[in-house]
C-alpha atoms as a PDB file:
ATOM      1  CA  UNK A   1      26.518 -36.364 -54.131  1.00  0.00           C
ATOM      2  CA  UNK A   2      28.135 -37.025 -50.773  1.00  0.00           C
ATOM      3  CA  UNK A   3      25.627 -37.246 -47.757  1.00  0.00           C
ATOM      4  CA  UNK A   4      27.472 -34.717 -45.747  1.00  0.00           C
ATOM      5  CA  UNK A   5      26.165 -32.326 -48.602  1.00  0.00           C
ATOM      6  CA  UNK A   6      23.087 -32.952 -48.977  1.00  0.00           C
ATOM      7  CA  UNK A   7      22.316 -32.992 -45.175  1.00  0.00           C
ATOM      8  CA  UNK A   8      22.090 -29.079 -45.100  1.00  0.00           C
ATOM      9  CA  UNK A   9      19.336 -29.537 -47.471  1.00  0.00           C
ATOM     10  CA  UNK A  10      17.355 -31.739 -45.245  1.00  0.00           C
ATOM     11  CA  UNK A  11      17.937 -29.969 -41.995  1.00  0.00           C
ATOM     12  CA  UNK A  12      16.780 -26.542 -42.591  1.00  0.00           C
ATOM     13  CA  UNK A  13      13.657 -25.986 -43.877  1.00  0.00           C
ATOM     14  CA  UNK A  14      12.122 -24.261 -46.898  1.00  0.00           C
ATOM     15  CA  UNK A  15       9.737 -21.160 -46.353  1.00  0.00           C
ATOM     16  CA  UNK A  16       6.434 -23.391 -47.577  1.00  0.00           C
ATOM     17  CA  UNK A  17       7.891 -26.271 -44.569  1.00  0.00           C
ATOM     18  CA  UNK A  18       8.354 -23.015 -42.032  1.00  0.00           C
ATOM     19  CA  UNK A  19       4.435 -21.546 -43.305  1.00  0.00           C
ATOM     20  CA  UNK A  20       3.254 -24.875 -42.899  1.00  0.00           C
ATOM     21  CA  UNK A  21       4.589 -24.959 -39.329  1.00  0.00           C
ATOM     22  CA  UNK A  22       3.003 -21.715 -38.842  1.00  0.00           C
ATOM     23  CA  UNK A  23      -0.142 -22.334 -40.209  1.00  0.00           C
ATOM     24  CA  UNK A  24      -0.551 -26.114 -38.334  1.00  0.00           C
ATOM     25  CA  UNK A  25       0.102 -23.980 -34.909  1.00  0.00           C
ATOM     26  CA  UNK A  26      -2.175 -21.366 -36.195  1.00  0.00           C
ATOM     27  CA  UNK A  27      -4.730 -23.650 -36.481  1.00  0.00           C
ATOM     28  CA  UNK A  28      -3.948 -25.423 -33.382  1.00  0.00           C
ATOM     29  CA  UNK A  29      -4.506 -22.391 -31.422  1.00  0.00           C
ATOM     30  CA  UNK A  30      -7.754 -21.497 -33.082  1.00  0.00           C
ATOM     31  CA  UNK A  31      -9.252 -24.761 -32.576  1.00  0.00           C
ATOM     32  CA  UNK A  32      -8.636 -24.931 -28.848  1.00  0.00           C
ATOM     33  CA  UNK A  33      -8.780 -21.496 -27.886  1.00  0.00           C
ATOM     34  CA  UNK A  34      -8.167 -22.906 -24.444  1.00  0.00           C
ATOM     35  CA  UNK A  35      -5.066 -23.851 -24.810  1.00  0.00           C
ATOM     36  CA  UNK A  36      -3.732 -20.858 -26.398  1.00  0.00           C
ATOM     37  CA  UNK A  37      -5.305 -19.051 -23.262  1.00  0.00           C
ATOM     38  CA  UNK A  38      -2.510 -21.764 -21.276  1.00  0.00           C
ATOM     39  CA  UNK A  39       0.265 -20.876 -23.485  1.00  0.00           C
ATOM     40  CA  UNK A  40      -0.203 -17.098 -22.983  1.00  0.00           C
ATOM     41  CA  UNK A  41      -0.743 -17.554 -19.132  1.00  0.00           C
ATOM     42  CA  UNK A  42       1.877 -19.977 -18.274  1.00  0.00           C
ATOM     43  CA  UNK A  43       4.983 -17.148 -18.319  1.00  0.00           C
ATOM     44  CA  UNK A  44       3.229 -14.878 -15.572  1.00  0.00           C
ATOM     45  CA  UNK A  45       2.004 -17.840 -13.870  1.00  0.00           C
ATOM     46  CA  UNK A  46       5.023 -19.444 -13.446  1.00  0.00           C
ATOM     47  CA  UNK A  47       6.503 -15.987 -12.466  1.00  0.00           C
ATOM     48  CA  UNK A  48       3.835 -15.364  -9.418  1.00  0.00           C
ATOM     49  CA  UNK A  49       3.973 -19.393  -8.578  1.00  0.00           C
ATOM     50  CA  UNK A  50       7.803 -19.318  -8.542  1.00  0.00           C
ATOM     51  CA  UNK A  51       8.750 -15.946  -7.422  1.00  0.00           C
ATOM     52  CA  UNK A  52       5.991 -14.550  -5.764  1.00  0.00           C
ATOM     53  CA  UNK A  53       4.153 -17.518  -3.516  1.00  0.00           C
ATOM     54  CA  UNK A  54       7.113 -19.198  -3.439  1.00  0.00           C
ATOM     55  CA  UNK A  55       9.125 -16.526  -1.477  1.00  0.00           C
ATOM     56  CA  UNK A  56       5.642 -16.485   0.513  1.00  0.00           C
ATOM     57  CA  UNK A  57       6.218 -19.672   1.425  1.00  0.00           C
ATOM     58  CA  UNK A  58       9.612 -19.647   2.611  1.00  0.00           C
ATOM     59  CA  UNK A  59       9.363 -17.194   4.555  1.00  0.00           C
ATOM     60  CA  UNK A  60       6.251 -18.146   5.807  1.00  0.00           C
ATOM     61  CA  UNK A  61       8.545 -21.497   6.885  1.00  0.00           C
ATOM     62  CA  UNK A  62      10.932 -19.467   8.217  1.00  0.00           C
ATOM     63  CA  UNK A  63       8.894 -17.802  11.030  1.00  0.00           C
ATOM     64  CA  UNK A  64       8.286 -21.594  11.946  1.00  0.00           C
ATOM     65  CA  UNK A  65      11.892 -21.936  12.602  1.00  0.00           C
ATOM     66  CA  UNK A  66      13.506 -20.696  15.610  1.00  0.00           C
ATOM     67  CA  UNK A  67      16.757 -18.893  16.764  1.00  0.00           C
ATOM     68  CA  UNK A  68      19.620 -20.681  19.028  1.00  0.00           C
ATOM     69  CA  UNK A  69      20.136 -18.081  21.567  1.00  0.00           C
ATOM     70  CA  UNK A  70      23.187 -18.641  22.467  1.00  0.00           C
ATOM     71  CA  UNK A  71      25.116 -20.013  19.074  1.00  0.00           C
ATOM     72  CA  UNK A  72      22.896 -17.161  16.852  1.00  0.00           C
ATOM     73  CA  UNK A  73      21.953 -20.639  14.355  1.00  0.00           C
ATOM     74  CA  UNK A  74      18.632 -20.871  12.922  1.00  0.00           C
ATOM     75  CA  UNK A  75      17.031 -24.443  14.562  1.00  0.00           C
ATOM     76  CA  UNK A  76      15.356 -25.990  11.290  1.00  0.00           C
ATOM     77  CA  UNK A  77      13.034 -27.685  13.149  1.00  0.00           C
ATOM     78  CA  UNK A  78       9.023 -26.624  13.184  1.00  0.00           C
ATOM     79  CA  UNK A  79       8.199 -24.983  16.113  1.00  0.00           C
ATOM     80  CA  UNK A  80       5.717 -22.507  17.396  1.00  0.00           C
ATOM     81  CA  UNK A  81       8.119 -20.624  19.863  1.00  0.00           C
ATOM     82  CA  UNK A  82       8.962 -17.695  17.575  1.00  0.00           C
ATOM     83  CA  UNK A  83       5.526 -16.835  17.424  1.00  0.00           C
ATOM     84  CA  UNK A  84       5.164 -17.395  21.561  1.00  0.00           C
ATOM     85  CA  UNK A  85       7.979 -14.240  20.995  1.00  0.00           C
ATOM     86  CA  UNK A  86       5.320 -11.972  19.238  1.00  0.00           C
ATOM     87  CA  UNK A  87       3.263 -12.558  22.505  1.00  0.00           C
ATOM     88  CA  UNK A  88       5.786 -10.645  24.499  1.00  0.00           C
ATOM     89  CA  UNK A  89       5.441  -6.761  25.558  1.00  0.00           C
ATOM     90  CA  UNK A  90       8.064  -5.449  23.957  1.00  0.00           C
ATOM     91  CA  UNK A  91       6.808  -6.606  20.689  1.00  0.00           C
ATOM     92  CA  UNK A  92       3.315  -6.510  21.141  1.00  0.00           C
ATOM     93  CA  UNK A  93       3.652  -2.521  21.816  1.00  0.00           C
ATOM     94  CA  UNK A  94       4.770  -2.691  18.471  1.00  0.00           C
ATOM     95  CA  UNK A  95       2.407  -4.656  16.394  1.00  0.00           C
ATOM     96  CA  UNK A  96      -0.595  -2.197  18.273  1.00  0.00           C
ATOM     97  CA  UNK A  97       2.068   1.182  17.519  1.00  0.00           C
ATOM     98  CA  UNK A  98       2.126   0.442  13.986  1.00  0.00           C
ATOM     99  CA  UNK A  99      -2.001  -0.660  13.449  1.00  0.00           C
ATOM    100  CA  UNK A 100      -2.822   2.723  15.384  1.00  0.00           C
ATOM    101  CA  UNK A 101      -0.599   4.501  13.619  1.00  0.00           C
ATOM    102  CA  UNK A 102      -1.978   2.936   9.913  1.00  0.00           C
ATOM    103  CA  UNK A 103      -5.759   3.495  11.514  1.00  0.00           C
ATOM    104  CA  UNK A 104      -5.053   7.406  12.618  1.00  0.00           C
ATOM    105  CA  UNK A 105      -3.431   8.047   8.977  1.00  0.00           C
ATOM    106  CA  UNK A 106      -6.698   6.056   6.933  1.00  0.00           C
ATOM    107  CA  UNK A 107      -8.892   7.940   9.340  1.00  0.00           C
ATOM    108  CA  UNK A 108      -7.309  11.383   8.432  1.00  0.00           C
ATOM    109  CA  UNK A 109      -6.587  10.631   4.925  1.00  0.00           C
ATOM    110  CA  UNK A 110     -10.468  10.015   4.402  1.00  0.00           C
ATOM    111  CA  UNK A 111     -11.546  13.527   6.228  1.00  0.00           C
ATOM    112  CA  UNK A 112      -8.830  15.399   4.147  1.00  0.00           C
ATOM    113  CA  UNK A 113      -9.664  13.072   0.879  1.00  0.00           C
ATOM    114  CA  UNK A 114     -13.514  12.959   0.854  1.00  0.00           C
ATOM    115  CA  UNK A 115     -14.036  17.254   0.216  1.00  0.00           C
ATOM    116  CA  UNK A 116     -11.124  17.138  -2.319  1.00  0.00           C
ATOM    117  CA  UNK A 117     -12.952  13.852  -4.190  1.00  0.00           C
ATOM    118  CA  UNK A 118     -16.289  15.436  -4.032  1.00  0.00           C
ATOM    119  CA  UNK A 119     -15.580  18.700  -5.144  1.00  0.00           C
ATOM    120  CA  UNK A 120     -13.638  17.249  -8.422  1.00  0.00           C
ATOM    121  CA  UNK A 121     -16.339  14.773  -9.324  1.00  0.00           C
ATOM    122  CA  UNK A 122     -20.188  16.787  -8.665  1.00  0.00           C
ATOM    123  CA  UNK A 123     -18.287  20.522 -10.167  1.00  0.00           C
ATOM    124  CA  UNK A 124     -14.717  20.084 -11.689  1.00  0.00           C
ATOM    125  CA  UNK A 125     -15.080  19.943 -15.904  1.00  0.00           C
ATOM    126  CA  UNK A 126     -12.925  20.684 -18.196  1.00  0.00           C
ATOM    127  CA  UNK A 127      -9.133  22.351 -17.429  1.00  0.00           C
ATOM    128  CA  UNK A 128     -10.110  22.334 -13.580  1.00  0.00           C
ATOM    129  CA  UNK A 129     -10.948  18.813 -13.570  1.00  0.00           C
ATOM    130  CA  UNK A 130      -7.478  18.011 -15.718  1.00  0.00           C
ATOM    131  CA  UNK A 131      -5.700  20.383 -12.975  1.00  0.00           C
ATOM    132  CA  UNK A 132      -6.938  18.578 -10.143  1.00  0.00           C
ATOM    133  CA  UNK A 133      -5.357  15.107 -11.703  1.00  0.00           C
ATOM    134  CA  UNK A 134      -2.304  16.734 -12.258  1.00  0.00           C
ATOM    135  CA  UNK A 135      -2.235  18.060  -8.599  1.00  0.00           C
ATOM    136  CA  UNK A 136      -2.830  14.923  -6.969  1.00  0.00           C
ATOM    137  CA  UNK A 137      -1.081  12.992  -9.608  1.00  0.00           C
ATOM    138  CA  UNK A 138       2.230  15.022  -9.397  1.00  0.00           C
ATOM    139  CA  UNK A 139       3.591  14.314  -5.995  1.00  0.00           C
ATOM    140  CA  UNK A 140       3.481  10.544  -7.270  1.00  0.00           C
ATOM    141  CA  UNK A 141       5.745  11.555 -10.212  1.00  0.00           C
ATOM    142  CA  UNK A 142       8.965  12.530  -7.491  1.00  0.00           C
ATOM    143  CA  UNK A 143      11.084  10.042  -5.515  1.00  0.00           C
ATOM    144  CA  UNK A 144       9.560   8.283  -2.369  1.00  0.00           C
ATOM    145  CA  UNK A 145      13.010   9.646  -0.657  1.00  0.00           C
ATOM    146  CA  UNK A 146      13.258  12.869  -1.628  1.00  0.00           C
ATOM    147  CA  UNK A 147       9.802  13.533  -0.168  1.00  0.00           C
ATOM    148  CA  UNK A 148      10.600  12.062   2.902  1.00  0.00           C
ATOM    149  CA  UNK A 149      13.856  13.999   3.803  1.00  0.00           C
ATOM    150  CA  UNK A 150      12.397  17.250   2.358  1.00  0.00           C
ATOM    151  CA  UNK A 151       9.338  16.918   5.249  1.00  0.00           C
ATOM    152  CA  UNK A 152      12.234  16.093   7.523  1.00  0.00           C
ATOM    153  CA  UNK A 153      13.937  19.457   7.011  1.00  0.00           C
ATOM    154  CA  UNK A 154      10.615  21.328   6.959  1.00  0.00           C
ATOM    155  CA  UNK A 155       9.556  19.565  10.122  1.00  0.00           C
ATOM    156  CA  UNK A 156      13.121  19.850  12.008  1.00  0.00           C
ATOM    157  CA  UNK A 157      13.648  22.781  15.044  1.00  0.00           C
ATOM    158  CA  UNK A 158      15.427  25.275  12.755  1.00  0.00           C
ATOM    159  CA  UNK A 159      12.832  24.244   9.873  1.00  0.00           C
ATOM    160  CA  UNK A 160      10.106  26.763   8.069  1.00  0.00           C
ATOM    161  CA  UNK A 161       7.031  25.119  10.468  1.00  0.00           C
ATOM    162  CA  UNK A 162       9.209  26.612  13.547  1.00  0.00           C
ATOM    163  CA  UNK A 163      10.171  29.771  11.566  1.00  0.00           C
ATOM    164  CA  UNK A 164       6.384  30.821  10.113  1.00  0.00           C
ATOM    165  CA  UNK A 165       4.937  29.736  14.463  1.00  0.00           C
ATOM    166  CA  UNK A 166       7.611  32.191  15.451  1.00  0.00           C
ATOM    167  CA  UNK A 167       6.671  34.708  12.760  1.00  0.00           C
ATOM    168  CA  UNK A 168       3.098  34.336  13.543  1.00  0.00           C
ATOM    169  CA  UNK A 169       3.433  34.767  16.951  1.00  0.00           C
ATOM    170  CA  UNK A 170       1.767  30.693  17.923  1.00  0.00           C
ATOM    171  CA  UNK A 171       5.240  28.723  18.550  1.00  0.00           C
ATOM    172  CA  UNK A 172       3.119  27.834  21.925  1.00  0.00           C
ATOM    173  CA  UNK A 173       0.908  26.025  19.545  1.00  0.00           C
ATOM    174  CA  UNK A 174       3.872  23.600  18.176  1.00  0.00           C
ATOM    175  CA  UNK A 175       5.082  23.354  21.734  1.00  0.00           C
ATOM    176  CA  UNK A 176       2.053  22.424  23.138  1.00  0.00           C
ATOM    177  CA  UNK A 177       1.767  19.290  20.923  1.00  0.00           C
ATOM    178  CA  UNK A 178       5.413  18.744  21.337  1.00  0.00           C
ATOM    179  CA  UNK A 179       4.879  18.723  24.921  1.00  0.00           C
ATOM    180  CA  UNK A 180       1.981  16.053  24.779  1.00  0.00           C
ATOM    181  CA  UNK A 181       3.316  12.419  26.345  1.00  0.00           C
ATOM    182  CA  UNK A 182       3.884   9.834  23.767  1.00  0.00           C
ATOM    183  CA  UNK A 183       3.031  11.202  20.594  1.00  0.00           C
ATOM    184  CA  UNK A 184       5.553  14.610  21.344  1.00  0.00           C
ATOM    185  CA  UNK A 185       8.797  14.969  21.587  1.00  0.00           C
ATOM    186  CA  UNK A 186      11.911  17.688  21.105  1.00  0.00           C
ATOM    187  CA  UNK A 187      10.851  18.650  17.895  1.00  0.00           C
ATOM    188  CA  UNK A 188       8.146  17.628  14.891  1.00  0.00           C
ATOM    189  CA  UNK A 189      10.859  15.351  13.147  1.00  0.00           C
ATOM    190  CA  UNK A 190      11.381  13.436  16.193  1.00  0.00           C
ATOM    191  CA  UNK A 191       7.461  12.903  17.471  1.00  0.00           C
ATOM    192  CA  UNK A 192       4.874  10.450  16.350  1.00  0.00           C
ATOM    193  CA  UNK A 193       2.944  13.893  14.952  1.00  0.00           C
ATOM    194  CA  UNK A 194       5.639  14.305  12.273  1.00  0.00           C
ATOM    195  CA  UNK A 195       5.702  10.721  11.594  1.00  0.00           C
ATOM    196  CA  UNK A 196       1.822  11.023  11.424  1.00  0.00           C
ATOM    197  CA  UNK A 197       2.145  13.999   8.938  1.00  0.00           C
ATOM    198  CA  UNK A 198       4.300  12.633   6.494  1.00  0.00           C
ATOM    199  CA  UNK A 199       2.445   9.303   6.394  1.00  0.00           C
ATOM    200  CA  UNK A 200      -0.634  11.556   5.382  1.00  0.00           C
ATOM    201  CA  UNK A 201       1.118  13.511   2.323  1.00  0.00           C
ATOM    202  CA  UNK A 202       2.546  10.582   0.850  1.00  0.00           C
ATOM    203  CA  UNK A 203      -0.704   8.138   0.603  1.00  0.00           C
ATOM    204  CA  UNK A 204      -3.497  10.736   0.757  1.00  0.00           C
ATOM    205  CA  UNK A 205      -3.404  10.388  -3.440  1.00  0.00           C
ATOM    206  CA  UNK A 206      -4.516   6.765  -3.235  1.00  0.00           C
ATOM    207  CA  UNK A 207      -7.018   7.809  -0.258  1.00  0.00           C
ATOM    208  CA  UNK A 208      -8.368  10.503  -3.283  1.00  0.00           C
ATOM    209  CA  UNK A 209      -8.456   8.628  -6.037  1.00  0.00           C
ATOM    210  CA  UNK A 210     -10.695   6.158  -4.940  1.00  0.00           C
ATOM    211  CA  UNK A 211     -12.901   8.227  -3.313  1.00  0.00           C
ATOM    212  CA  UNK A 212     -13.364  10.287  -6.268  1.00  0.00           C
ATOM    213  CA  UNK A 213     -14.258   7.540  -8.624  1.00  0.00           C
ATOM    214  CA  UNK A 214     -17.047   6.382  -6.139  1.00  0.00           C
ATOM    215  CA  UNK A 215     -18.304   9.592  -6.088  1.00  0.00           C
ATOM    216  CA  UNK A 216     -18.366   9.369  -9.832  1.00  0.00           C
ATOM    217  CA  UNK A 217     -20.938   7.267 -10.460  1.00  0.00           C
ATOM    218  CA  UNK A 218     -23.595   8.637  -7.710  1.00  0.00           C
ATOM    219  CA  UNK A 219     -26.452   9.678  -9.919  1.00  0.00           C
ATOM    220  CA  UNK A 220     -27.269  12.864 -10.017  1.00  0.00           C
ATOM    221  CA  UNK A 221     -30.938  12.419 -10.103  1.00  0.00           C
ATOM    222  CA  UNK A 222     -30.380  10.586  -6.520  1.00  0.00           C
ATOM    223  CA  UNK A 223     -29.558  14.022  -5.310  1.00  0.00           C
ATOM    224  CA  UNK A 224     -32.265  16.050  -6.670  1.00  0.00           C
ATOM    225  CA  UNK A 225     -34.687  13.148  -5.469  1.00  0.00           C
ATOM    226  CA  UNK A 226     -33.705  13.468  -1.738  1.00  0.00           C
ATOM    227  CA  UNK A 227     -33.642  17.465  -2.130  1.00  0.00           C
ATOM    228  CA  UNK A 228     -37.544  17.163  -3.605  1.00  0.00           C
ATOM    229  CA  UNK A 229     -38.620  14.809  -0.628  1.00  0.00           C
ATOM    230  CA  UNK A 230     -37.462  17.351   1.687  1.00  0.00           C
ATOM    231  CA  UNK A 231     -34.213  16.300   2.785  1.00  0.00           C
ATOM    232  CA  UNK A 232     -31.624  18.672   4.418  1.00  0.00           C
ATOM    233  CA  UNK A 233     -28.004  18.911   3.256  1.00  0.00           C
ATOM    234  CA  UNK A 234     -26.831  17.411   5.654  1.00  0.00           C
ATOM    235  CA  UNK A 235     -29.765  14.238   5.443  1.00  0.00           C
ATOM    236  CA  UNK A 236     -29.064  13.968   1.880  1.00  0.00           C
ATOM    237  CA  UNK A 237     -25.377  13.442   2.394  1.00  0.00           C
ATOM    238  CA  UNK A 238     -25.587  10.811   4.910  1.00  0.00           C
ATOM    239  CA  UNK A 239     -28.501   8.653   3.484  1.00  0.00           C
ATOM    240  CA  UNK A 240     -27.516   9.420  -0.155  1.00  0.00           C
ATOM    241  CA  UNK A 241     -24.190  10.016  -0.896  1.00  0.00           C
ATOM    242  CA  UNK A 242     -22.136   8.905   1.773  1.00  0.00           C
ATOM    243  CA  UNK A 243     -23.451   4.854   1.616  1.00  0.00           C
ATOM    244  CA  UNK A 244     -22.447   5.039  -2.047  1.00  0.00           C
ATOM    245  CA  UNK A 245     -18.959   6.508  -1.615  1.00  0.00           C
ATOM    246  CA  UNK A 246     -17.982   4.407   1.211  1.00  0.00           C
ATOM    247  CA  UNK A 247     -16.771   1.546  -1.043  1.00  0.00           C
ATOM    248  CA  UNK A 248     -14.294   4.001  -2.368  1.00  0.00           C
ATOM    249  CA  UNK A 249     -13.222   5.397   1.292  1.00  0.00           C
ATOM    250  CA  UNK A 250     -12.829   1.455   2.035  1.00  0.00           C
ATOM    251  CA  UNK A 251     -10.992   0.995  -1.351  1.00  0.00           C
ATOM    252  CA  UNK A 252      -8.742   4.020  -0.323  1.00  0.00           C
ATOM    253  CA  UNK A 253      -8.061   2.564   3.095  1.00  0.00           C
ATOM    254  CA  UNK A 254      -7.218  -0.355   1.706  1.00  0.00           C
ATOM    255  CA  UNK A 255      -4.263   1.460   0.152  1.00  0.00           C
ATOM    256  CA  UNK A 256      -3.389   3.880   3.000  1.00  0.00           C
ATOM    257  CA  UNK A 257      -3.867   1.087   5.467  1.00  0.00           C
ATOM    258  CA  UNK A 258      -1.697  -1.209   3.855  1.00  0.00           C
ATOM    259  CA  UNK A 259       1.412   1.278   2.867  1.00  0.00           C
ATOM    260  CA  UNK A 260       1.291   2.361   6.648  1.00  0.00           C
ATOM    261  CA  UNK A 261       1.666  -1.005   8.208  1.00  0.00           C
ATOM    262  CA  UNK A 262       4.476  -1.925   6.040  1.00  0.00           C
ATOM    263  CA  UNK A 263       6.342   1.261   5.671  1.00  0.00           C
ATOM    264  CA  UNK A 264       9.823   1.844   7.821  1.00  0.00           C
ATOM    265  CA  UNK A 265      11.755   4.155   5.440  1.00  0.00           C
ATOM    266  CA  UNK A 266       9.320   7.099   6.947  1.00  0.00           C
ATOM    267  CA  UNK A 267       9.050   5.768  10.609  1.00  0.00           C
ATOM    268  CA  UNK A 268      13.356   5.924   9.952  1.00  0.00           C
ATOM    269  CA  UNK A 269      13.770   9.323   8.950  1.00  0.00           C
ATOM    270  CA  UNK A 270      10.878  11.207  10.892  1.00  0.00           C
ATOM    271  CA  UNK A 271      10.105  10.137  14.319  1.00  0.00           C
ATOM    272  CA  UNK A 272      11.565   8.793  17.609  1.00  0.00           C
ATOM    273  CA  UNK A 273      13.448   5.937  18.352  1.00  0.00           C
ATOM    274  CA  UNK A 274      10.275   3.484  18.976  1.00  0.00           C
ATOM    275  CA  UNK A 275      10.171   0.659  16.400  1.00  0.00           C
ATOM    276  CA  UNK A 276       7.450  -0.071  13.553  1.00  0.00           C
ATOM    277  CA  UNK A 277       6.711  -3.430  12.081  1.00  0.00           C
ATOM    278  CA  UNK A 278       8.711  -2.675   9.075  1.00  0.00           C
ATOM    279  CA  UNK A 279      11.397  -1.370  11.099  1.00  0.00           C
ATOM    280  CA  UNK A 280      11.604  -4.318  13.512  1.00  0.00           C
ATOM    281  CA  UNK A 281      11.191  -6.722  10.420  1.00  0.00           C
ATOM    282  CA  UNK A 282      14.530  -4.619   8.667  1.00  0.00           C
ATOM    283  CA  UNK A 283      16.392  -4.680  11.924  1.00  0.00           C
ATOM    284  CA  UNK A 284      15.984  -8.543  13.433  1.00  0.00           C
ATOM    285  CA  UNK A 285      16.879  -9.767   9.576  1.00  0.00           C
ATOM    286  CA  UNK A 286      19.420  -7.445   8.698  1.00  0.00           C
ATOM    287  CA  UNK A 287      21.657  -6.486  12.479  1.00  0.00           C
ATOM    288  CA  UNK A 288      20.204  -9.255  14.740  1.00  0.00           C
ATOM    289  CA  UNK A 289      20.272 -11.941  12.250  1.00  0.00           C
ATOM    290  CA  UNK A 290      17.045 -13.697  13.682  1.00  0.00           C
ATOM    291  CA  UNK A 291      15.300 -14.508  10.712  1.00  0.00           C
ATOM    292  CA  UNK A 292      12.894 -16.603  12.533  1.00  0.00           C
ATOM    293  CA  UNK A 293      11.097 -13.629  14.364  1.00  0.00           C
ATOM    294  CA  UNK A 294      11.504 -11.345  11.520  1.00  0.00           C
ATOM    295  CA  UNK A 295       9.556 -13.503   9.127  1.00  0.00           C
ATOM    296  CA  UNK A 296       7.093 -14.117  12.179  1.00  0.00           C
ATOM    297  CA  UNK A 297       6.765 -10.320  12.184  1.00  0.00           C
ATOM    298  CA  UNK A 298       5.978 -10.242   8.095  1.00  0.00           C
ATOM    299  CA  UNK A 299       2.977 -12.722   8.880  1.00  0.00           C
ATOM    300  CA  UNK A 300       1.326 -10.402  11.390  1.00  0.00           C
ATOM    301  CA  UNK A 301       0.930  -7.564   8.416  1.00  0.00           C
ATOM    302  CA  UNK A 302      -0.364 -10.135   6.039  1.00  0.00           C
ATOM    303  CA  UNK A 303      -2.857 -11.648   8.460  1.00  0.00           C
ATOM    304  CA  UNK A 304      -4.261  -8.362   9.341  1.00  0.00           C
ATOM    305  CA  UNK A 305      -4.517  -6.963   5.546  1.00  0.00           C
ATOM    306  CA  UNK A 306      -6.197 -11.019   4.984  1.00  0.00           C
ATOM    307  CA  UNK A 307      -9.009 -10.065   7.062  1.00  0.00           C
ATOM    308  CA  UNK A 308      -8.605  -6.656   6.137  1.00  0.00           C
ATOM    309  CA  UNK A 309      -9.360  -7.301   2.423  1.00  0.00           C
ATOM    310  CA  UNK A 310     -11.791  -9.639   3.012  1.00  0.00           C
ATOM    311  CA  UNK A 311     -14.608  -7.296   5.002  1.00  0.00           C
ATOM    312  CA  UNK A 312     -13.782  -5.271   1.751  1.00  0.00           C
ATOM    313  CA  UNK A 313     -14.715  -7.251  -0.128  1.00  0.00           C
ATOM    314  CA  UNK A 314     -18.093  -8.155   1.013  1.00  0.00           C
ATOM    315  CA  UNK A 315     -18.700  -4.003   1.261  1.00  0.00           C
ATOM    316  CA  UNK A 316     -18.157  -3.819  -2.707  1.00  0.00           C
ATOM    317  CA  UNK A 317     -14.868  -1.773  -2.310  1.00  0.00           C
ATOM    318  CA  UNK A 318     -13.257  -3.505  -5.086  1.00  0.00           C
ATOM    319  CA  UNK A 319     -15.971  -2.639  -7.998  1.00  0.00           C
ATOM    320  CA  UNK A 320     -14.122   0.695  -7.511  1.00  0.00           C
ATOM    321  CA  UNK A 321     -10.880   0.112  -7.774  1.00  0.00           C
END
């Protein structure tokens, strides 16, 4: 027999060879449990290392890069200038816009969130409690878009707000906000209060959520304690309940916070023409072309959420989520 044929027969191996192999790496695995832990990890960590912190890093490189004003080239050369930019008023007035605008919307979603929460966890059972998921569950199901341009119509002059304040007679109502400086304007799609109002439909859900799950696991015997010491409603609720659902309101904000300060699509499509983080971030990368200042813009969201995150931390907000 040549040894061209017979090399087919040493090359491939037989099923006992291939369970052998299987069994030798079975047993590998088993013996160092460790290292099968590795294996398993190593995909997703490479994935987060690569993709994720990498693209972290460039761009936090990038904002230490600066812009030649009058070529338009990106200087690769470390420098602290673009963030001297930040410092200016034009930009500052945005950085405080957008956290006032992310605090107003937590601050709202919380007062609208809490009553909704508490009802569904001390009384819903049953079909009411499955209705109440589904209810604050479904606007989640539809597109992020679709949502925002449908407020947009509703909100607009010749939308159903304006139609049902003329109906009802209290049209002075809507132009009496409209009329108020800085957060009015010619009509509820074009004023921060529309902006405001769209902000709190789309991330009251993760502002409920939260909230309700805190709620969740106050004991009930907590509350019939306070009532049989004598406390009031009202004492009950602030000594009892509301200390042990404020890691959930934090773990809420944490969302609502967050999605506002990066957001521009809503900013875009309901409200005036003053810029957002996200907005100034999507406009100096993609029409300007400064990088630089756009990826010194991205930092500013991070560093706040950083410090954010970390005072939630130490008030127990993430054993909730």
């Amino acid at each position: 027999m040549s040894l061209s044929a017979a090399s087919p027969q040493t090359i491939v191996p037989s099923v006992g060879q291939r369970s052998g192999i299987v069994e030798a790496i079975s047993d590998l695995f088993f013996a160092r449990p460790k290292f099968l832990t590795l294996v398993l990890l190593l995909p997703p960590l490479l994935w987060i290392g690569i993709v994720y912190v990498g693209s972290l890093f460039a761009l936090l490189l990038q904002s230490f890069y600066s812009l030649d004003d009058f070529s338009g080239v990106i200087i690769h050369e470390v420098t602290l200038s673009t963030y001297a930019q930040l410092l200016e008023d034009a930009n500052i007035q945005i950085i405080v816009r957008t956290v006032l605008m992310s605090a107003v919307v937590t601050v709202a979603c919380a007062i609208i969130a809490f009553p909704i929460a508490y009802y569904a966890a001390r009384y819903a059972r049953g079909w009411t409690k499955a209705l109440f998921y589904l209810a604050v569950m479904m606007p989640l199901w539809s597109s992020y878009l679709v949502k925002v341009y449908a407020w947009k119509l509703i909100l607009a002059k010749e939308g159903i707000v304006t139609w049902l304040a003329a109906k009802l007679h209290v049209s002075w109502v809507i132009d009496g906000l409209l009329a108020v400086p800085i957060i009015g304007g010619p009509s509820l799609s074009f004023s921060y209060i529309g902006t405001f109002l769209v902000f709190v439909y789309i991330w009251i859900p993760y502002m409920i959520l939260p909230i309700q799950a805190a709620l969740e696991r106050v004991p009930t015997n907590y509350i019939e304690a306070s009532a049989d010491l004598g406390a009031s409603s009202r004492q009950t609720f602030w000594t009892v309940i509301f200390p042990l659902a404020l890691p959930g309101i934090i773990a809420g904000s944490i969302f609502t916070f967050s999605l506002t300060l990066g957001d521009y699509i809503i900013p875009q499509i309901v409200g005036n023409s003053r810029l957002f983080i996200g907005q100034a971030v999507y406009t100096l990368q993609g029409t300007a072309g400064n990088i630089p200042l756009a990826a010194a813009f991205t930092v500013v969201p991070m560093a706040i959420m950083g410090v954010y995150l970390w005072m939630a931390k130490r008030m127990g907000a993430f054993d909730v989520l």
